[in-house]
C-alpha atoms as a PDB file:
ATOM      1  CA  UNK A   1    -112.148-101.015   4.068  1.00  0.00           C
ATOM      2  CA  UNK A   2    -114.474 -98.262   3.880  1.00  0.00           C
ATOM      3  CA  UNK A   3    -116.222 -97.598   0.486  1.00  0.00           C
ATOM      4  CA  UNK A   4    -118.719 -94.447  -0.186  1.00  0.00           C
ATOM      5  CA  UNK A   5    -120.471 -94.378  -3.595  1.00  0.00           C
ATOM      6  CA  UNK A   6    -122.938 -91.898  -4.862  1.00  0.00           C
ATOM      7  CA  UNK A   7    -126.373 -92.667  -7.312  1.00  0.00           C
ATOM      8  CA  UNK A   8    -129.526 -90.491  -8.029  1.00  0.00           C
ATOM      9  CA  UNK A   9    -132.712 -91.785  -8.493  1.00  0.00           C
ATOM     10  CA  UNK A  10    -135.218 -90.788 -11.152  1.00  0.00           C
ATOM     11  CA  UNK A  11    -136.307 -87.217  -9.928  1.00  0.00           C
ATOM     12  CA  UNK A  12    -140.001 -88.628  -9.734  1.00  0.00           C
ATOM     13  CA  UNK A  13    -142.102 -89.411  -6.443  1.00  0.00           C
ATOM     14  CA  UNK A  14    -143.892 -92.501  -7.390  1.00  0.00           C
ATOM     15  CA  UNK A  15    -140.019 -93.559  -8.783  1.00  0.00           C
ATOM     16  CA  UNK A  16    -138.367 -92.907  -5.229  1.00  0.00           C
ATOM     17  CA  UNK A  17    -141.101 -94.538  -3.102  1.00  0.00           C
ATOM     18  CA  UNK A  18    -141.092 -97.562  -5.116  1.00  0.00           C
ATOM     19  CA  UNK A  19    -136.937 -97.522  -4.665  1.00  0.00           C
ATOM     20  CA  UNK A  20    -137.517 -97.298  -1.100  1.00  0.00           C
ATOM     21  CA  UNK A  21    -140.010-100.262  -1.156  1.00  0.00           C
ATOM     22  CA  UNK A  22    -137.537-102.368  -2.695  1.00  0.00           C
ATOM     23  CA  UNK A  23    -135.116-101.485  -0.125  1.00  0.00           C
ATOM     24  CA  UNK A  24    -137.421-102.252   3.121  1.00  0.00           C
ATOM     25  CA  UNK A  25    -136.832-105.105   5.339  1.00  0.00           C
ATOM     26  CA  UNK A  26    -136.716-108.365   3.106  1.00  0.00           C
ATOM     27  CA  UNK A  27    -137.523-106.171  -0.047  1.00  0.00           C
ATOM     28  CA  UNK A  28    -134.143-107.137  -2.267  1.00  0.00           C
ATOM     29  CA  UNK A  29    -134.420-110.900  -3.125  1.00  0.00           C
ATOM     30  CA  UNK A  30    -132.757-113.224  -0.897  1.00  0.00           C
ATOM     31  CA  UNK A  31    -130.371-113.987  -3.636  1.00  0.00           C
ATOM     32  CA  UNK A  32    -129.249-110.482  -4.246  1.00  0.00           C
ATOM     33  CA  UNK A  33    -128.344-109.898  -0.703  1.00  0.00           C
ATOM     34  CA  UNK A  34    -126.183-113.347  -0.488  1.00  0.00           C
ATOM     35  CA  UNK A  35    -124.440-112.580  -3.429  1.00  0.00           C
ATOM     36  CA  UNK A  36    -123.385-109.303  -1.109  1.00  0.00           C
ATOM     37  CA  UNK A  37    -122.609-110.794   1.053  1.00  0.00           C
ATOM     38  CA  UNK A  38    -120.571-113.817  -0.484  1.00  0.00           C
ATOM     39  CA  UNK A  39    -118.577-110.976  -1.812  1.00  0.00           C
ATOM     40  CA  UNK A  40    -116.791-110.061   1.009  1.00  0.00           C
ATOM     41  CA  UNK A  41    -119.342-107.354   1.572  1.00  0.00           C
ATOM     42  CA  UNK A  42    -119.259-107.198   5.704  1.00  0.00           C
ATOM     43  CA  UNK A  43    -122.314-103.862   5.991  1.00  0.00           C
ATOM     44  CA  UNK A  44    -123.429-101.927   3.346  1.00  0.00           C
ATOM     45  CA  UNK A  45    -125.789 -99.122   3.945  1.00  0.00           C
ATOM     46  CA  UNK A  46    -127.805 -96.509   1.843  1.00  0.00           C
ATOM     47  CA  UNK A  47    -128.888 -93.321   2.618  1.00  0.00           C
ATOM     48  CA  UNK A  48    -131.519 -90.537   0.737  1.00  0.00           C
ATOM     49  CA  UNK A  49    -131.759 -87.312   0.778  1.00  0.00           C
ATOM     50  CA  UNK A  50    -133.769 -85.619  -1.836  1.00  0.00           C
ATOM     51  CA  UNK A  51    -132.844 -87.674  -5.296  1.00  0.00           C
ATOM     52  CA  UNK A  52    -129.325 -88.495  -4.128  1.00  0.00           C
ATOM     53  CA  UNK A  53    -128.181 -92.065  -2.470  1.00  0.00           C
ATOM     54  CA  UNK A  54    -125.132 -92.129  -0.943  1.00  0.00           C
ATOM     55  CA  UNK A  55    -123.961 -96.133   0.071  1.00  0.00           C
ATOM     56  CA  UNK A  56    -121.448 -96.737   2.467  1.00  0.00           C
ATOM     57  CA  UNK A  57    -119.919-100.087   2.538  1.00  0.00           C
ATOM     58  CA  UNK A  58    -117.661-101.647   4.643  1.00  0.00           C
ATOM     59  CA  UNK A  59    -115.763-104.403   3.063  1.00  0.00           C
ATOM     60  CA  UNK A  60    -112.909-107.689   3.895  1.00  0.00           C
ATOM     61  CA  UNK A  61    -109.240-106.666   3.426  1.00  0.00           C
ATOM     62  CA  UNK A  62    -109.489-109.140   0.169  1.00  0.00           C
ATOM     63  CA  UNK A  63    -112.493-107.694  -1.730  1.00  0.00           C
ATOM     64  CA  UNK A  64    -111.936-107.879  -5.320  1.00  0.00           C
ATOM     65  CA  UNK A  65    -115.227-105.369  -6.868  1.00  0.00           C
ATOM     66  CA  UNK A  66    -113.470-106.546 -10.451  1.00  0.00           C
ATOM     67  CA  UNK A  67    -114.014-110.722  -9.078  1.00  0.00           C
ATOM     68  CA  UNK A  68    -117.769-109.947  -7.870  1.00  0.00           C
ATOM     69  CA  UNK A  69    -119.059-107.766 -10.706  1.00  0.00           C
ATOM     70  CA  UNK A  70    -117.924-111.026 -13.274  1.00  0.00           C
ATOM     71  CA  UNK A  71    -119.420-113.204 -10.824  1.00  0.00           C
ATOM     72  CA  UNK A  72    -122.814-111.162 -10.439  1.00  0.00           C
ATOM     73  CA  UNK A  73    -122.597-110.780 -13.708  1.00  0.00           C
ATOM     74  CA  UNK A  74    -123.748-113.971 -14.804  1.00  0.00           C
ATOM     75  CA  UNK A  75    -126.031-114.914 -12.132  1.00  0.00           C
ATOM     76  CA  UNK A  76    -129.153-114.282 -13.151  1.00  0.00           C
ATOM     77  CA  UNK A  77    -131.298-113.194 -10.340  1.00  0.00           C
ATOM     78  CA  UNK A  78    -128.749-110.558  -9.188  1.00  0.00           C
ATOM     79  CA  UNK A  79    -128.838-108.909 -12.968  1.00  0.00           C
ATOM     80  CA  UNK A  80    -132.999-109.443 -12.663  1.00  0.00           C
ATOM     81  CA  UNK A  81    -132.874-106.738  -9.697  1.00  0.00           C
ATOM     82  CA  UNK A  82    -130.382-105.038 -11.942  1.00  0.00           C
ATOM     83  CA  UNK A  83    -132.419-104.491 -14.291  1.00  0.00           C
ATOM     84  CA  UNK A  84    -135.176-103.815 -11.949  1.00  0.00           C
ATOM     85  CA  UNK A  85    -133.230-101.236 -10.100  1.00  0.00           C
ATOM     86  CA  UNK A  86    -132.329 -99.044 -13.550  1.00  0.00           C
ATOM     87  CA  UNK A  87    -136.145 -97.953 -13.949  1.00  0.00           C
ATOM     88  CA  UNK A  88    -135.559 -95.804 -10.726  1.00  0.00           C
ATOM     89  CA  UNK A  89    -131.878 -94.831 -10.907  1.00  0.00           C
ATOM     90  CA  UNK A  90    -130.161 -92.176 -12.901  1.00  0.00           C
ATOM     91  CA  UNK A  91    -126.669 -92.021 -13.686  1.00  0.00           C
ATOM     92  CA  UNK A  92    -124.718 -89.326 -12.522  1.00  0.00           C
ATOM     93  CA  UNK A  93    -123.609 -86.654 -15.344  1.00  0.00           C
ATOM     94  CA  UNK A  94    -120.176 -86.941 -14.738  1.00  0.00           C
ATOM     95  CA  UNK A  95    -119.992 -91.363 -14.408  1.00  0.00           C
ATOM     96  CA  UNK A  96    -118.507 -93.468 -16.986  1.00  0.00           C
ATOM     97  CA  UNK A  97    -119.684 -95.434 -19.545  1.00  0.00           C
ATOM     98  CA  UNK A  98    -121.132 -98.543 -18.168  1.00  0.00           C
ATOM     99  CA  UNK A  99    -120.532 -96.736 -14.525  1.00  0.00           C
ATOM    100  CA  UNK A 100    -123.709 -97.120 -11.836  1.00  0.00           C
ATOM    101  CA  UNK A 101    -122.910 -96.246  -8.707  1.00  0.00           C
ATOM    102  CA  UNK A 102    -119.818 -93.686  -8.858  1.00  0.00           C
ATOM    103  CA  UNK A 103    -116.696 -93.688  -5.885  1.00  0.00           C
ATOM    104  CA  UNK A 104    -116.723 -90.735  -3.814  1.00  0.00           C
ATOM    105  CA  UNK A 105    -113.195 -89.397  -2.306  1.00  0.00           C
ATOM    106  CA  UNK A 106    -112.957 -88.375   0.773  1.00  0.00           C
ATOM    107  CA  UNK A 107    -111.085 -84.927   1.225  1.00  0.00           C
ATOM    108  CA  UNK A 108    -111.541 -85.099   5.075  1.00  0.00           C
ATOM    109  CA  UNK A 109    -111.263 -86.451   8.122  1.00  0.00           C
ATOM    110  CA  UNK A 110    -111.483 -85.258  11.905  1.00  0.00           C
ATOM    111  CA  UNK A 111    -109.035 -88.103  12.135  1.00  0.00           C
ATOM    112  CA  UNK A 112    -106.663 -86.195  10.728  1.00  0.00           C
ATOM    113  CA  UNK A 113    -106.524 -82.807  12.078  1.00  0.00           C
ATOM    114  CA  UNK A 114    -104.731 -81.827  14.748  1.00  0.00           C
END
């Protein structure tokens, strides 16, 4: 299953580059990315332009985002890059409370058409 979710970053230079070094090769801690994984995460990519991220994920038929937020939840090296990660990110105006990284709905596809 395909998932597309939509963050901005602090509207700040010095904020974005120091996102993007976090997200080079081997930047996220080792247990951050298994805890992805272990999720039933199968790719998950993110992608800039300007302030915006947009992250597509691809994910098993049984992934359970309810299951893996509890379970990331109390592990406490994922919620140290948590917290790490909210000096650069900004919620979106419209997310909910307690909402990060907000679901985007897709309205088309070439798939579709005729």
């Amino acid at each position: 299953m395909r998932h597309v979710l939509v963050l901005d970053l602090q509207d700040d230079p010095e904020a974005i580059a120091a996102y993007r070094h976090w997200h080079r090769p081997g930047g996220p801690p080792a247990a951050v990315t298994r805890a992805i994984r272990a999720g039933g995460v199968a790719a998950l990519d993110i992608w800039q332009v300007g302030d915006r991220l947009v992250m597509l994920m691809e994910t098993a038929p049984d992934f359970d985002p309810v299951a893996n937020a509890a379970r990331d939840a109390a592990d406490p090296e994922v919620q140290a890059w948590e917290v790490l990660m909210d000096r650069f990110q900004r919620r979106l105006p419209f997310a909910r409370a307690g909402e990060k990284w907000v679901a985007a709905e897709q309205i088309y596809s070439l798939d579709d058409q005729p």
